[in-house]
C-alpha atoms as a PDB file:
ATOM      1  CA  UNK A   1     287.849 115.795 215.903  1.00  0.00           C
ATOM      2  CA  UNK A   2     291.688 116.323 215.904  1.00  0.00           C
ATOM      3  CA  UNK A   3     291.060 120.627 215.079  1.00  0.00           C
ATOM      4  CA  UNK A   4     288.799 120.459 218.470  1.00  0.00           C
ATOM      5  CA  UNK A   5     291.384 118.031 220.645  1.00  0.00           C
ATOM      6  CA  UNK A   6     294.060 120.448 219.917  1.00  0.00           C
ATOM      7  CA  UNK A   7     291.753 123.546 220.967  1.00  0.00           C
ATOM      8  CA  UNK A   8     290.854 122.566 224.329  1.00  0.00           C
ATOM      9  CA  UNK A   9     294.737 122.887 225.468  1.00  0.00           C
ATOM     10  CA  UNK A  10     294.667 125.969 223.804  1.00  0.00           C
ATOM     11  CA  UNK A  11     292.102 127.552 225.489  1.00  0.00           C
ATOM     12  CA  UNK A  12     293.088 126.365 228.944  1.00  0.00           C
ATOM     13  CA  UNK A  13     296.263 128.091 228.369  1.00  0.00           C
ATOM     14  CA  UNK A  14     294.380 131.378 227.336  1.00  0.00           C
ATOM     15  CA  UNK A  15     291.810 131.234 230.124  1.00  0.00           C
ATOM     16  CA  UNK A  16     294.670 130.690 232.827  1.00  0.00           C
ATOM     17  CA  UNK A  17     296.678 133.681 231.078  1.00  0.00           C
ATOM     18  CA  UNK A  18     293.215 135.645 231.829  1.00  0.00           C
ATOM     19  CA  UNK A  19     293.263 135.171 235.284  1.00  0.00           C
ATOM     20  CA  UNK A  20     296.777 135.677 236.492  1.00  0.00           C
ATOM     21  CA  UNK A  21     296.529 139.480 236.571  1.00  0.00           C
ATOM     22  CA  UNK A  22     293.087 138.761 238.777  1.00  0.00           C
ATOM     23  CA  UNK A  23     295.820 137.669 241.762  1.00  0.00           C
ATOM     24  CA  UNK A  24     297.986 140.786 241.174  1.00  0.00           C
ATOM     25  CA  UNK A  25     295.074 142.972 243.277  1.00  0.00           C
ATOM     26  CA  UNK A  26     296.527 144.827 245.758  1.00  0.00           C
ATOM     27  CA  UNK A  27     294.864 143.790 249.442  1.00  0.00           C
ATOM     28  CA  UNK A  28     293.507 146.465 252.052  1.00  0.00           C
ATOM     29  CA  UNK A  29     296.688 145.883 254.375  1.00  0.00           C
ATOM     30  CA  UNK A  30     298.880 146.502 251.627  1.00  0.00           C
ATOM     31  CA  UNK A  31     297.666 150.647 251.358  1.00  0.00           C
ATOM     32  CA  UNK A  32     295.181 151.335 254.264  1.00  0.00           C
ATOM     33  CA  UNK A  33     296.138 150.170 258.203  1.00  0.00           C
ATOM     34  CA  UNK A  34     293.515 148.695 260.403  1.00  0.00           C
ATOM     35  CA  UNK A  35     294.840 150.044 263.252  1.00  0.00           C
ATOM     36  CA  UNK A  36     294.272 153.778 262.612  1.00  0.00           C
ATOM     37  CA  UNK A  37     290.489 154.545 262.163  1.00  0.00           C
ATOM     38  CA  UNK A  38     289.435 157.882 260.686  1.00  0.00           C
ATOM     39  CA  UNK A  39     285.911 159.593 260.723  1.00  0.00           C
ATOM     40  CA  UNK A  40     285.860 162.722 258.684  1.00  0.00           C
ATOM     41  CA  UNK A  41     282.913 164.894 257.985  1.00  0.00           C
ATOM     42  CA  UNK A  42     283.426 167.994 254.747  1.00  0.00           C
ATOM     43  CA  UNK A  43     281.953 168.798 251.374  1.00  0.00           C
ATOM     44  CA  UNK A  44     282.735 166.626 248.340  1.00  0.00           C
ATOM     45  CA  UNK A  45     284.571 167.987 245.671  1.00  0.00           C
ATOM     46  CA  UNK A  46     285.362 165.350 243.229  1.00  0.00           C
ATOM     47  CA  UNK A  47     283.427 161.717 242.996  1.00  0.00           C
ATOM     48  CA  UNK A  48     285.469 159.303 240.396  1.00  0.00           C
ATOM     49  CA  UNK A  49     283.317 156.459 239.232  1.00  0.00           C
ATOM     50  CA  UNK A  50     286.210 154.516 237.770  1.00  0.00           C
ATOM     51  CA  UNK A  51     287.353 150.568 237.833  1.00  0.00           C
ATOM     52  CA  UNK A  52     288.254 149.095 240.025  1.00  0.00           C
ATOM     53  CA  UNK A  53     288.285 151.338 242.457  1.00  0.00           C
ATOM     54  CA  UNK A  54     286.201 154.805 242.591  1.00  0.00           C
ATOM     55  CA  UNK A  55     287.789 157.762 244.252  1.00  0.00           C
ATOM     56  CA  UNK A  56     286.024 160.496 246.196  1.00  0.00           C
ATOM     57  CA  UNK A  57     287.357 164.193 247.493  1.00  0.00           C
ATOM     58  CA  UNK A  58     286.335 166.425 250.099  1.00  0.00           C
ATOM     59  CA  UNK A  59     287.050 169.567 251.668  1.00  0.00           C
ATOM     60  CA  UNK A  60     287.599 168.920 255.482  1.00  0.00           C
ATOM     61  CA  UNK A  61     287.622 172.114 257.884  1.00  0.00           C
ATOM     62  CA  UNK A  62     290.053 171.824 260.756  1.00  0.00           C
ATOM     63  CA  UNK A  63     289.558 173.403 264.430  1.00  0.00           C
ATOM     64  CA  UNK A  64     292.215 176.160 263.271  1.00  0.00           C
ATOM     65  CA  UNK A  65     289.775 177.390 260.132  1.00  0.00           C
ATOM     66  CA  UNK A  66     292.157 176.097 257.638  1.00  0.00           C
ATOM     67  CA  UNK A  67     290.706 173.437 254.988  1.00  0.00           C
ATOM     68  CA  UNK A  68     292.609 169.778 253.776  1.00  0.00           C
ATOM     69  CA  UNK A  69     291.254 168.216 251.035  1.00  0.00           C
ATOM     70  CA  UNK A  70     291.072 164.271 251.772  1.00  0.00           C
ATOM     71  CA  UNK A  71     291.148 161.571 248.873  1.00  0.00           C
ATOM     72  CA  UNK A  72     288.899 158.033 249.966  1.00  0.00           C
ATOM     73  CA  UNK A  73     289.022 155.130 248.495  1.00  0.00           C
ATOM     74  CA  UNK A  74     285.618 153.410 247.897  1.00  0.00           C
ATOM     75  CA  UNK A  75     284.076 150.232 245.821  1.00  0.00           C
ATOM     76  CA  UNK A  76     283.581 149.282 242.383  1.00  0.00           C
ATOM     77  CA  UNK A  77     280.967 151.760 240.797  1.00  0.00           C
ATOM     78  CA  UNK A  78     279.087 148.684 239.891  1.00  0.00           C
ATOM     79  CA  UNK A  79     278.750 148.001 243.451  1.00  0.00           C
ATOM     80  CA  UNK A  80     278.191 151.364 244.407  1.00  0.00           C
ATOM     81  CA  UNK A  81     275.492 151.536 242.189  1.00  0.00           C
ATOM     82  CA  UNK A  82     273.524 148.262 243.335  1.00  0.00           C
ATOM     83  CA  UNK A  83     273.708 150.802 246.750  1.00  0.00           C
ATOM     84  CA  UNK A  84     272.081 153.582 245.290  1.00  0.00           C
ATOM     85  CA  UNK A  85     275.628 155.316 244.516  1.00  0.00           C
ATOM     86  CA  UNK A  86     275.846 157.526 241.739  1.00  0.00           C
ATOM     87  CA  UNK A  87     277.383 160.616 240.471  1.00  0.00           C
ATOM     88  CA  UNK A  88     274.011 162.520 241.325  1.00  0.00           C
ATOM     89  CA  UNK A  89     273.609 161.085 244.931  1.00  0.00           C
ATOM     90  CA  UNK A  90     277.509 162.389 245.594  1.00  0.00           C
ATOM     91  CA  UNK A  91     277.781 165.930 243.715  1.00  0.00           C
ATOM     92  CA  UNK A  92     280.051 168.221 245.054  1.00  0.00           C
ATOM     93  CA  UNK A  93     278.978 170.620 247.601  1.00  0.00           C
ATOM     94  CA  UNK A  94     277.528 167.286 249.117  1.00  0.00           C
ATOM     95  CA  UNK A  95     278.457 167.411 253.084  1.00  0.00           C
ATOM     96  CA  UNK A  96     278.635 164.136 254.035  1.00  0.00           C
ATOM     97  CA  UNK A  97     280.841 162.067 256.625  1.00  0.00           C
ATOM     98  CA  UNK A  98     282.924 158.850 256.255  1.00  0.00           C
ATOM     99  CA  UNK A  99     284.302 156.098 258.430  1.00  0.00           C
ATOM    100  CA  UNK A 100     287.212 154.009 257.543  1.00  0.00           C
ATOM    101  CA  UNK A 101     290.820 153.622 257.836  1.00  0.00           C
ATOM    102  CA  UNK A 102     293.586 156.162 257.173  1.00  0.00           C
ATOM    103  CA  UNK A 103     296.587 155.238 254.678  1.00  0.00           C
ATOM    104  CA  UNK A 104     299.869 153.921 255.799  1.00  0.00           C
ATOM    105  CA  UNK A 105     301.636 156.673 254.265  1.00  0.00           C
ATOM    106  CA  UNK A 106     300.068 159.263 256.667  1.00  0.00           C
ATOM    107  CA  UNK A 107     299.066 161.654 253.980  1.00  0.00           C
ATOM    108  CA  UNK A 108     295.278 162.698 253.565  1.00  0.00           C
ATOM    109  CA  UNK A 109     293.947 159.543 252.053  1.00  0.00           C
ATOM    110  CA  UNK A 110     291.751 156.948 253.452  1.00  0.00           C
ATOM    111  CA  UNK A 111     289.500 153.704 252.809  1.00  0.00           C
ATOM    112  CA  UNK A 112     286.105 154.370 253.217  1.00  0.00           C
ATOM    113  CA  UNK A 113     283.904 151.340 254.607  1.00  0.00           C
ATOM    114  CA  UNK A 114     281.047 153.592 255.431  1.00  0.00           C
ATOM    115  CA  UNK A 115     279.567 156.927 253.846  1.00  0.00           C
ATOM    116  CA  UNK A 116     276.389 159.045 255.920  1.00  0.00           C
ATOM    117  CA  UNK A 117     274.963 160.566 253.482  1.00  0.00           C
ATOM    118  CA  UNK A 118     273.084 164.093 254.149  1.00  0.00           C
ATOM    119  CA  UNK A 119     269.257 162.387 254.783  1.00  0.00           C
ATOM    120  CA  UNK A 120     271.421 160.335 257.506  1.00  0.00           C
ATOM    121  CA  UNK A 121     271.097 156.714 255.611  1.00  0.00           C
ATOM    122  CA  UNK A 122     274.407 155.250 256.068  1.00  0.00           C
ATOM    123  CA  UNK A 123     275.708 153.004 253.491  1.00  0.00           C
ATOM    124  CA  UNK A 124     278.933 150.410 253.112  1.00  0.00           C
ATOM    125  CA  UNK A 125     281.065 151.996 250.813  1.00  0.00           C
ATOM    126  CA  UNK A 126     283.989 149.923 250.614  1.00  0.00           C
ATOM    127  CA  UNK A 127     284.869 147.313 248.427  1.00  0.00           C
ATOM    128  CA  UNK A 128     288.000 145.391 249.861  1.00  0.00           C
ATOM    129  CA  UNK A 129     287.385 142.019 250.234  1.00  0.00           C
ATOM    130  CA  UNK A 130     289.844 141.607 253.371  1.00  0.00           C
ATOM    131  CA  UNK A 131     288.906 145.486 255.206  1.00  0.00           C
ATOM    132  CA  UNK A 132     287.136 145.310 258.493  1.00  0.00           C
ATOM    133  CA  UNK A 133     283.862 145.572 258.593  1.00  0.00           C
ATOM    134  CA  UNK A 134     283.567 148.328 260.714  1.00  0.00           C
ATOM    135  CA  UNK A 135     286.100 150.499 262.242  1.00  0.00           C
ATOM    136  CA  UNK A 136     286.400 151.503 265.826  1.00  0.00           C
ATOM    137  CA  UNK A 137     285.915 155.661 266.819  1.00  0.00           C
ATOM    138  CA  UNK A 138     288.804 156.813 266.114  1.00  0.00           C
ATOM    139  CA  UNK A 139     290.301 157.298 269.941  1.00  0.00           C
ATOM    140  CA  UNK A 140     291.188 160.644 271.578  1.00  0.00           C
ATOM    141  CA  UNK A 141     294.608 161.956 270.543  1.00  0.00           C
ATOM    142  CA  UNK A 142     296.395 165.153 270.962  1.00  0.00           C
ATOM    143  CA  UNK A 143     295.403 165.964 267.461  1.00  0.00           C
ATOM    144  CA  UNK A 144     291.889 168.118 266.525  1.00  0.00           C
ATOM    145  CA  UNK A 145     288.633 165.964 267.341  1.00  0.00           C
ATOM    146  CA  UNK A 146     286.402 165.305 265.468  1.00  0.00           C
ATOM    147  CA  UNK A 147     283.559 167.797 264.946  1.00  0.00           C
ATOM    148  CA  UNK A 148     280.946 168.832 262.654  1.00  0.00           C
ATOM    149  CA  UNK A 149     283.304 170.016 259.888  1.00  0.00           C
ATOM    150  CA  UNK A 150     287.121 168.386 260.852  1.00  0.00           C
ATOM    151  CA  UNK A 151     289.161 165.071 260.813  1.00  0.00           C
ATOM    152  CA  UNK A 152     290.630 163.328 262.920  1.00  0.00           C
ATOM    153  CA  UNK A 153     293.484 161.394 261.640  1.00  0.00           C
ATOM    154  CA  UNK A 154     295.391 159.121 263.858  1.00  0.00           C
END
């Protein structure tokens, strides 16, 4: 009885110990800003199925002919695959478009809360707990439109 009344302490110690790097997470806000919506339509080059966060590429053609390659964040690929998300359904050569939210840092890097995938389903990508659930067109700027095969970043 003592071996098991000195155990429980123990444990609770452990347990606690286990869930401190849990709160370390990094939110949405803290990469990706709400306020700049992005819808970009190219060919995937790279899908990363990796925790805790998978990573896909595409090739995105711009109104001048020229060609950036965009990195978007998406869910866990647990998640993804309860979705119907795998490495087959997102191959590269895959055109496909996503909506989401650029990065703060203004490079070519996004959160992705929603993939349209080539039969037209459209499924929720994303996988931040505190990302809107749906982001606004991106508006008119003085940059390219958005178009069949371009970006438009904001």
């Amino acid at each position: 009885m003592k071996t098991r009344n000195k155990l429980i302490p123990i444990l609770a110690v452990v347990g606690c110990a286990m869930a401190i790097p849990a709160n370390a997470h990094h939110a949405f806000s803290a990469e990706f800003d709400a306020e700049k919506p992005v819808e970009v339509k190219g060919v995937v080059t790279k899908f990363e199925l990796v925790n805790p966060h998978s990573w896909l590429y595409l090739d995105v053609k711009q109104a001048d002919g020229s060609v950036l390659n965009w990195g978007f964040e998406f869910g866990a690929p647990f998640n993804l695959k309860e979705k119907g998300i795998t490495k087959k359904t997102l191959t590269p050569g895959t055109e496909i478009t996503i909506n989401g939210f650029k990065a703060k840092n203004g490079q070519n890097f996004g959160y992705a809360v929603t993939t349209t995938l080539p039969d037209g389903s459209s499924v929720k990508t994303g996988g931040a707990q505190d990302a809107p659930e749906t982001p606004a067109k991106p508006a008119a700027s003085a940059e390219p439109t958005t178009s069949t095969a371009s970006a438009t970043p904001q």
